[in-house]
N, C-alpha and C. Protein backbone atom coordinates (compact mmCIF):
# COMPACT_ATOMS: atom_id res chain seq x y z
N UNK A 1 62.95 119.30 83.30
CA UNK A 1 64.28 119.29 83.88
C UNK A 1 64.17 119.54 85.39
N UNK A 2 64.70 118.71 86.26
CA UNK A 2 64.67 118.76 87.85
C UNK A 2 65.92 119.87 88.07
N UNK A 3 65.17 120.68 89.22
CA UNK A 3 66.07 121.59 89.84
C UNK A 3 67.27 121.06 90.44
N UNK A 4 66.73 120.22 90.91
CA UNK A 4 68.07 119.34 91.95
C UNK A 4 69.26 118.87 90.75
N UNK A 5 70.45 118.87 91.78
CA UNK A 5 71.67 118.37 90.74
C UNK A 5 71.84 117.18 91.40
N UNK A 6 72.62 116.41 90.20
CA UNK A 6 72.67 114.81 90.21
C UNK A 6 74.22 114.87 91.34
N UNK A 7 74.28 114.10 92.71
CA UNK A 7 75.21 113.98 93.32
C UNK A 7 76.46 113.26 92.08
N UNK A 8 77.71 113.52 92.26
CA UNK A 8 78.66 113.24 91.93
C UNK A 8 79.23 111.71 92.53
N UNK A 9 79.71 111.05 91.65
CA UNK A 9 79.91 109.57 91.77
C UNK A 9 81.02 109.59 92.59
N UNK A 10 82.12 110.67 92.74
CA UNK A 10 83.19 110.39 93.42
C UNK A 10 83.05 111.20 94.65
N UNK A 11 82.85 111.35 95.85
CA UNK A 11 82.66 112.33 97.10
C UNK A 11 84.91 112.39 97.24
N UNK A 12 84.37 113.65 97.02
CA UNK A 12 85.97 114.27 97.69
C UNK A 12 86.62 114.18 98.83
N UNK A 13 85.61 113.94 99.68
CA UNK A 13 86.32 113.49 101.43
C UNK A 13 86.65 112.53 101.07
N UNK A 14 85.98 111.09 100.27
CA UNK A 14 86.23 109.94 100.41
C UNK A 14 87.95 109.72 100.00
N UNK A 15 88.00 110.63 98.61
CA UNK A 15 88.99 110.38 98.18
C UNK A 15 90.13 110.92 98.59
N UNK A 16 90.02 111.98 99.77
CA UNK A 16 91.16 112.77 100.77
C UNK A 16 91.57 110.99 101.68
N UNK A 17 90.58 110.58 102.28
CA UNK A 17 90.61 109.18 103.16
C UNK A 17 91.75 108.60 102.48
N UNK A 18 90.80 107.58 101.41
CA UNK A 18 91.92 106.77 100.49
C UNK A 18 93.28 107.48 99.94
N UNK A 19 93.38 108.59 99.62
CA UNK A 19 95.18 108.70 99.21
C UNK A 19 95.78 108.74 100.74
N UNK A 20 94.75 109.24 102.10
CA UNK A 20 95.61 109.34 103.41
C UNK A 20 96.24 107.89 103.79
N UNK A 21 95.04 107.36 103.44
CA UNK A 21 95.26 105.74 103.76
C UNK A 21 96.72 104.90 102.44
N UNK A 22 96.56 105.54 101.72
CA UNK A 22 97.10 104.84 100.70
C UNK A 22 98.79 105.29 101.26
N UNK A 23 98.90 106.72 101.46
CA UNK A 23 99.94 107.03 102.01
C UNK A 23 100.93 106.24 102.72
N UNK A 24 99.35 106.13 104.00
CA UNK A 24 100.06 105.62 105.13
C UNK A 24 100.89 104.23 104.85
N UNK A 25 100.04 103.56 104.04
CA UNK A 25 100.11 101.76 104.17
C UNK A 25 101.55 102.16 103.13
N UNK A 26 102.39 102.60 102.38
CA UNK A 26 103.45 102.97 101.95
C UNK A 26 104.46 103.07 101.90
N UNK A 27 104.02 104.20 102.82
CA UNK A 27 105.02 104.42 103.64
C UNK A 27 105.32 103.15 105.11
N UNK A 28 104.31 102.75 105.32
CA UNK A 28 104.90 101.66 106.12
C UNK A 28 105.39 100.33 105.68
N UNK A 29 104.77 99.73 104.51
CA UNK A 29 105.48 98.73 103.82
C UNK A 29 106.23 98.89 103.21
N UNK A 30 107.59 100.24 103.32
CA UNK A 30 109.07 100.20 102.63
C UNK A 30 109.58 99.57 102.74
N UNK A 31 109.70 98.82 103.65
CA UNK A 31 110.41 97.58 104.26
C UNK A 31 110.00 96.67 103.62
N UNK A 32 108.94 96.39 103.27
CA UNK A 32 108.55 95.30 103.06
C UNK A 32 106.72 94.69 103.57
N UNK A 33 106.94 93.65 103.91
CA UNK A 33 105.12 93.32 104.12
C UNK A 33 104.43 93.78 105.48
N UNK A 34 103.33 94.28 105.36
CA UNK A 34 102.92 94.88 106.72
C UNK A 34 101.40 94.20 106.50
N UNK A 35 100.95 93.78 108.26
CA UNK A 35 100.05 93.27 108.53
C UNK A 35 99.47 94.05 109.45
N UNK A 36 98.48 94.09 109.45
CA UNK A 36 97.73 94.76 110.28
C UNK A 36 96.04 94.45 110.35
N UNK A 37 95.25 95.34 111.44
CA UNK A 37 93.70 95.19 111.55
C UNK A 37 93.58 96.26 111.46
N UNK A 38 92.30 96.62 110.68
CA UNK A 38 91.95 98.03 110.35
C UNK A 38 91.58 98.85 111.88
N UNK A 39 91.54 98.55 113.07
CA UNK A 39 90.88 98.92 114.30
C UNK A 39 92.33 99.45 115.15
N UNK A 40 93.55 98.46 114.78
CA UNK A 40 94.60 99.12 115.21
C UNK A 40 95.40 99.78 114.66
N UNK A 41 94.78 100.55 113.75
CA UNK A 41 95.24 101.60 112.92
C UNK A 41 94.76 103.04 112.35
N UNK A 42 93.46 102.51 112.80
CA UNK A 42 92.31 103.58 112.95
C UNK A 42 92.56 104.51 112.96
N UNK A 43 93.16 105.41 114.43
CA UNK A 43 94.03 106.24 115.13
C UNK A 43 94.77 107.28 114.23
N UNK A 44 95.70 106.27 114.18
CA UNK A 44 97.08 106.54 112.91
C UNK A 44 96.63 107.65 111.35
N UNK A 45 95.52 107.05 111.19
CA UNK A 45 95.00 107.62 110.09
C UNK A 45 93.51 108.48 109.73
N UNK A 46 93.31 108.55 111.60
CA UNK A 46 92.21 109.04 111.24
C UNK A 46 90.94 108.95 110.83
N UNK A 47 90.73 107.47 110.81
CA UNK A 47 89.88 106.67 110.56
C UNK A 47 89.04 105.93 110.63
N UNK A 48 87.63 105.74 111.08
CA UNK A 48 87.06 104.86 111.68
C UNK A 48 87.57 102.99 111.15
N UNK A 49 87.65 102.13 111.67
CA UNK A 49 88.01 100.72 111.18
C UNK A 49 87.04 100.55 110.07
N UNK A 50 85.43 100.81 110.19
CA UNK A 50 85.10 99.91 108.99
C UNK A 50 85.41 101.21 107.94
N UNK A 51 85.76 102.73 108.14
CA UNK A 51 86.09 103.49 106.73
C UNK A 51 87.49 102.60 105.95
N UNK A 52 88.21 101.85 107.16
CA UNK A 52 89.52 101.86 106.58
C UNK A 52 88.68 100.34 105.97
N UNK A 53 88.11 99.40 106.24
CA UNK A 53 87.61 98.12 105.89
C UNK A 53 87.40 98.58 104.51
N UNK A 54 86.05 99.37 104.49
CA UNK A 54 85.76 100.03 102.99
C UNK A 54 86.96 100.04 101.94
N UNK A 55 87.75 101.31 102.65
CA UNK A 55 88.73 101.54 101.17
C UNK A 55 90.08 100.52 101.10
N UNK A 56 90.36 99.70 101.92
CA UNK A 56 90.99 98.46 101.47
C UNK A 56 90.72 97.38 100.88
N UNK A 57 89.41 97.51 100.36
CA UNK A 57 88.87 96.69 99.82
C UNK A 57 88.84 97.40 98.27
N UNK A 58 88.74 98.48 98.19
CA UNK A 58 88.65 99.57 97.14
C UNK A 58 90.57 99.81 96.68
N UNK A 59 91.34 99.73 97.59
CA UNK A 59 92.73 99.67 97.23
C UNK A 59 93.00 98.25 96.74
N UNK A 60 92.45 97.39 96.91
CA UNK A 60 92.66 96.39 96.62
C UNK A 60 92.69 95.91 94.75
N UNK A 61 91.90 96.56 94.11
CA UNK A 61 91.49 96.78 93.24
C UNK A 61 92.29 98.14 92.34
N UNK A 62 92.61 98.96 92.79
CA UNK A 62 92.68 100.16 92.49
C UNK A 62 94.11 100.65 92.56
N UNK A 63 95.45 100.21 93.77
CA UNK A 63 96.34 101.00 94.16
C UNK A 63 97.13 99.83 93.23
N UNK A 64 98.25 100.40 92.39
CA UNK A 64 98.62 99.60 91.39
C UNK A 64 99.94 99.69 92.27
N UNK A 65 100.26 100.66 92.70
CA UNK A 65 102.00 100.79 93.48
C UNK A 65 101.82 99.62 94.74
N UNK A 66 100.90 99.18 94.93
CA UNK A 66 100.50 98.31 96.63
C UNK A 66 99.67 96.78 96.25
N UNK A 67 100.43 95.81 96.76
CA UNK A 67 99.71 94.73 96.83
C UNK A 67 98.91 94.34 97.95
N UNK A 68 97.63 94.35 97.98
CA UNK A 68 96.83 94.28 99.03
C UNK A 68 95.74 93.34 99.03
N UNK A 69 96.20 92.54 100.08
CA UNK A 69 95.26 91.10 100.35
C UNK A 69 94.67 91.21 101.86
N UNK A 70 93.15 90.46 101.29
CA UNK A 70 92.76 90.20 103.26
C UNK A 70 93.12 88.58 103.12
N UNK A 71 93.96 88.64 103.97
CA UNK A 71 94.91 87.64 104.89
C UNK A 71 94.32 87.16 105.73
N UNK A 72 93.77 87.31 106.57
CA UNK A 72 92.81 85.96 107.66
C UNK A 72 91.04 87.13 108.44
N UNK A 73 90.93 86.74 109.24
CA UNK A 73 89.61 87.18 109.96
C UNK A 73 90.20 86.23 110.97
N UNK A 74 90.53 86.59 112.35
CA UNK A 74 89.75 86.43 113.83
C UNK A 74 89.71 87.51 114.51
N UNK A 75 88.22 87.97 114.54
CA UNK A 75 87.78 88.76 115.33
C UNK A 75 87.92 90.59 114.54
N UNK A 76 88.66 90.25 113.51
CA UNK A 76 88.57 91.12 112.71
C UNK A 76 89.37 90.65 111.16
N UNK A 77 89.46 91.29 110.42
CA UNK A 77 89.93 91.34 109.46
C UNK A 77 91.58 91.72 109.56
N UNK A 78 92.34 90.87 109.09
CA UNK A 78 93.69 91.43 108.98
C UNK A 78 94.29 91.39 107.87
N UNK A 79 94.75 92.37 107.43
CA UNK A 79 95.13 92.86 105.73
C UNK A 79 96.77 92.59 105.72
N UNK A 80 97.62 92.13 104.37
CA UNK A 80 98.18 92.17 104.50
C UNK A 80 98.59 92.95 103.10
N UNK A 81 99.89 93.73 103.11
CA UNK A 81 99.85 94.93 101.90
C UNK A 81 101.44 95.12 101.86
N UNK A 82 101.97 94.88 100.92
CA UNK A 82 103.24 95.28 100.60
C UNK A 82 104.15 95.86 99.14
N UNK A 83 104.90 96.65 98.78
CA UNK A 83 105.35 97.40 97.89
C UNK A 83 104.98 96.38 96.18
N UNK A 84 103.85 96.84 95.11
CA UNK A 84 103.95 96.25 94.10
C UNK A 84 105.46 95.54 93.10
C-alpha cells in the first residue's frame, strides 16, 4: 500500500471558478442571449481567458439551466449562452 494519497478527480478551486463563472453568465443572460470572448471578461470574473475557455467548454456539457455554444473564432473564441 503507497503512502501517498490518490489526488481527487474534482479540485475545489476549479469548482469555486465554474459556479463563479456559471453565476456570472446568468445573471447576465436574463435578458436573454449574451455574446461574448472569454478575454473580455476575464476581469469580471476573475479569470484568466483560457480558465474561462476551459470551463465553457465544461458548461457546455454540464450547466442544464444555460445554453452554451461556441459561436464563431476571430482571433478568439466567442461564446454565445443564453437562459435554458
Amino acid at each position: 500500500m503507497s503512502a501517498t494519497s490518490q489526488p481527487s478527480t474534482e479540485d475545489p478551486t476549479t469548482e469555486n471558478k465554474e459556479d463563479r463563472l456559471k453565476q456570472f453568465l446568468r445573471q447576465k443572460a436574463t435578458d436573454g442571449e449574451l455574446y461574448f470572448k472569454s478575454k473580455f471578461i476575464a476581469d469580471e470574473v476573475d479569470l484568466s481567458p483560457k480558465e474561462i475557455g476551459a470551463l465553457m467548454v465544461k458548461l457546455s456539457d454540464s450547466a442544464s439551466e444555460l445554453e452554451v455554444e461556441k459561436w464563431s473564432y476571430t482571433s478568439a473564441t466567442t461564446w454565445r449562452v443564453e437562459p435554458a
